[in-house]
Protein backbone atom coordinates (compact mmCIF):
# COMPACT_ATOMS: atom_id res chain seq x y z
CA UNK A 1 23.10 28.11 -21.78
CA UNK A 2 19.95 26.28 -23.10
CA UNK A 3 21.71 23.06 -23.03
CA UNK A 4 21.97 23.56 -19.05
CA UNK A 5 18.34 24.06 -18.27
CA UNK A 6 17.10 20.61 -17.79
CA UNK A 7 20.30 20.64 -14.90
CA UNK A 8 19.43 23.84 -13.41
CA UNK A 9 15.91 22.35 -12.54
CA UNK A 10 16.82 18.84 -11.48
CA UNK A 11 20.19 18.93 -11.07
CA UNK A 12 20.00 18.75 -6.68
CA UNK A 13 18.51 15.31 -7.41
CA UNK A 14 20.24 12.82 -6.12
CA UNK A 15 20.95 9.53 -8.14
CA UNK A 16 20.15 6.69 -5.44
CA UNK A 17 20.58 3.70 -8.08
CA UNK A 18 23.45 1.44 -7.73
CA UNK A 19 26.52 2.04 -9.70
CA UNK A 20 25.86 -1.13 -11.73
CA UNK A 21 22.76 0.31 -12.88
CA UNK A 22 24.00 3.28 -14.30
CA UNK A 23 24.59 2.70 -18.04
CA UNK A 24 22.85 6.20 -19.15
CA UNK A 25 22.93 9.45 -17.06
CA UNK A 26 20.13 10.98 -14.73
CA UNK A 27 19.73 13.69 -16.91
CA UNK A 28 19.31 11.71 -19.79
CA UNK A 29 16.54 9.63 -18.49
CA UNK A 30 14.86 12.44 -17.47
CA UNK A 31 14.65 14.21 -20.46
CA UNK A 32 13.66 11.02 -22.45
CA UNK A 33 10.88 10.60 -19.76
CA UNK A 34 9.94 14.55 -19.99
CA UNK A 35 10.11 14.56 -24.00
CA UNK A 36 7.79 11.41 -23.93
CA UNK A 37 5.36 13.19 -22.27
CA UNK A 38 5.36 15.99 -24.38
CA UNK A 39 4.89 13.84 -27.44
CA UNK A 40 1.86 12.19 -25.55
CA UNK A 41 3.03 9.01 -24.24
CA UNK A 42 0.78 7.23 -21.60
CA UNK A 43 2.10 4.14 -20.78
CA UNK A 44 5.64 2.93 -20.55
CA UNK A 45 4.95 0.64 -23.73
CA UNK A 46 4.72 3.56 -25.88
């Protein structure tokens, strides 16, 4: 499924932050940090 791809390229990463710090999801930050680059962020500000 499409919906899978993101997890079938990162999904052996392993999530080394705390479990306090884990409101959202691995995958989710990483495809908010992937689709920001796309869209031509630079900096974290934008």
């Amino acid at each position: 499924m499409k919906n899978n791809l993101l997890l079938s390229f990162f999904g052996d990463l392993e999530d080394k932050r705390s479990h306090i710090n884990k409101l959202h999801s691995l995958d989710s930050i990483l495809l908010i940090g992937i689709a920001s680059v796309v869209c031509g962020a630079q900096t974290w500000k934008q």
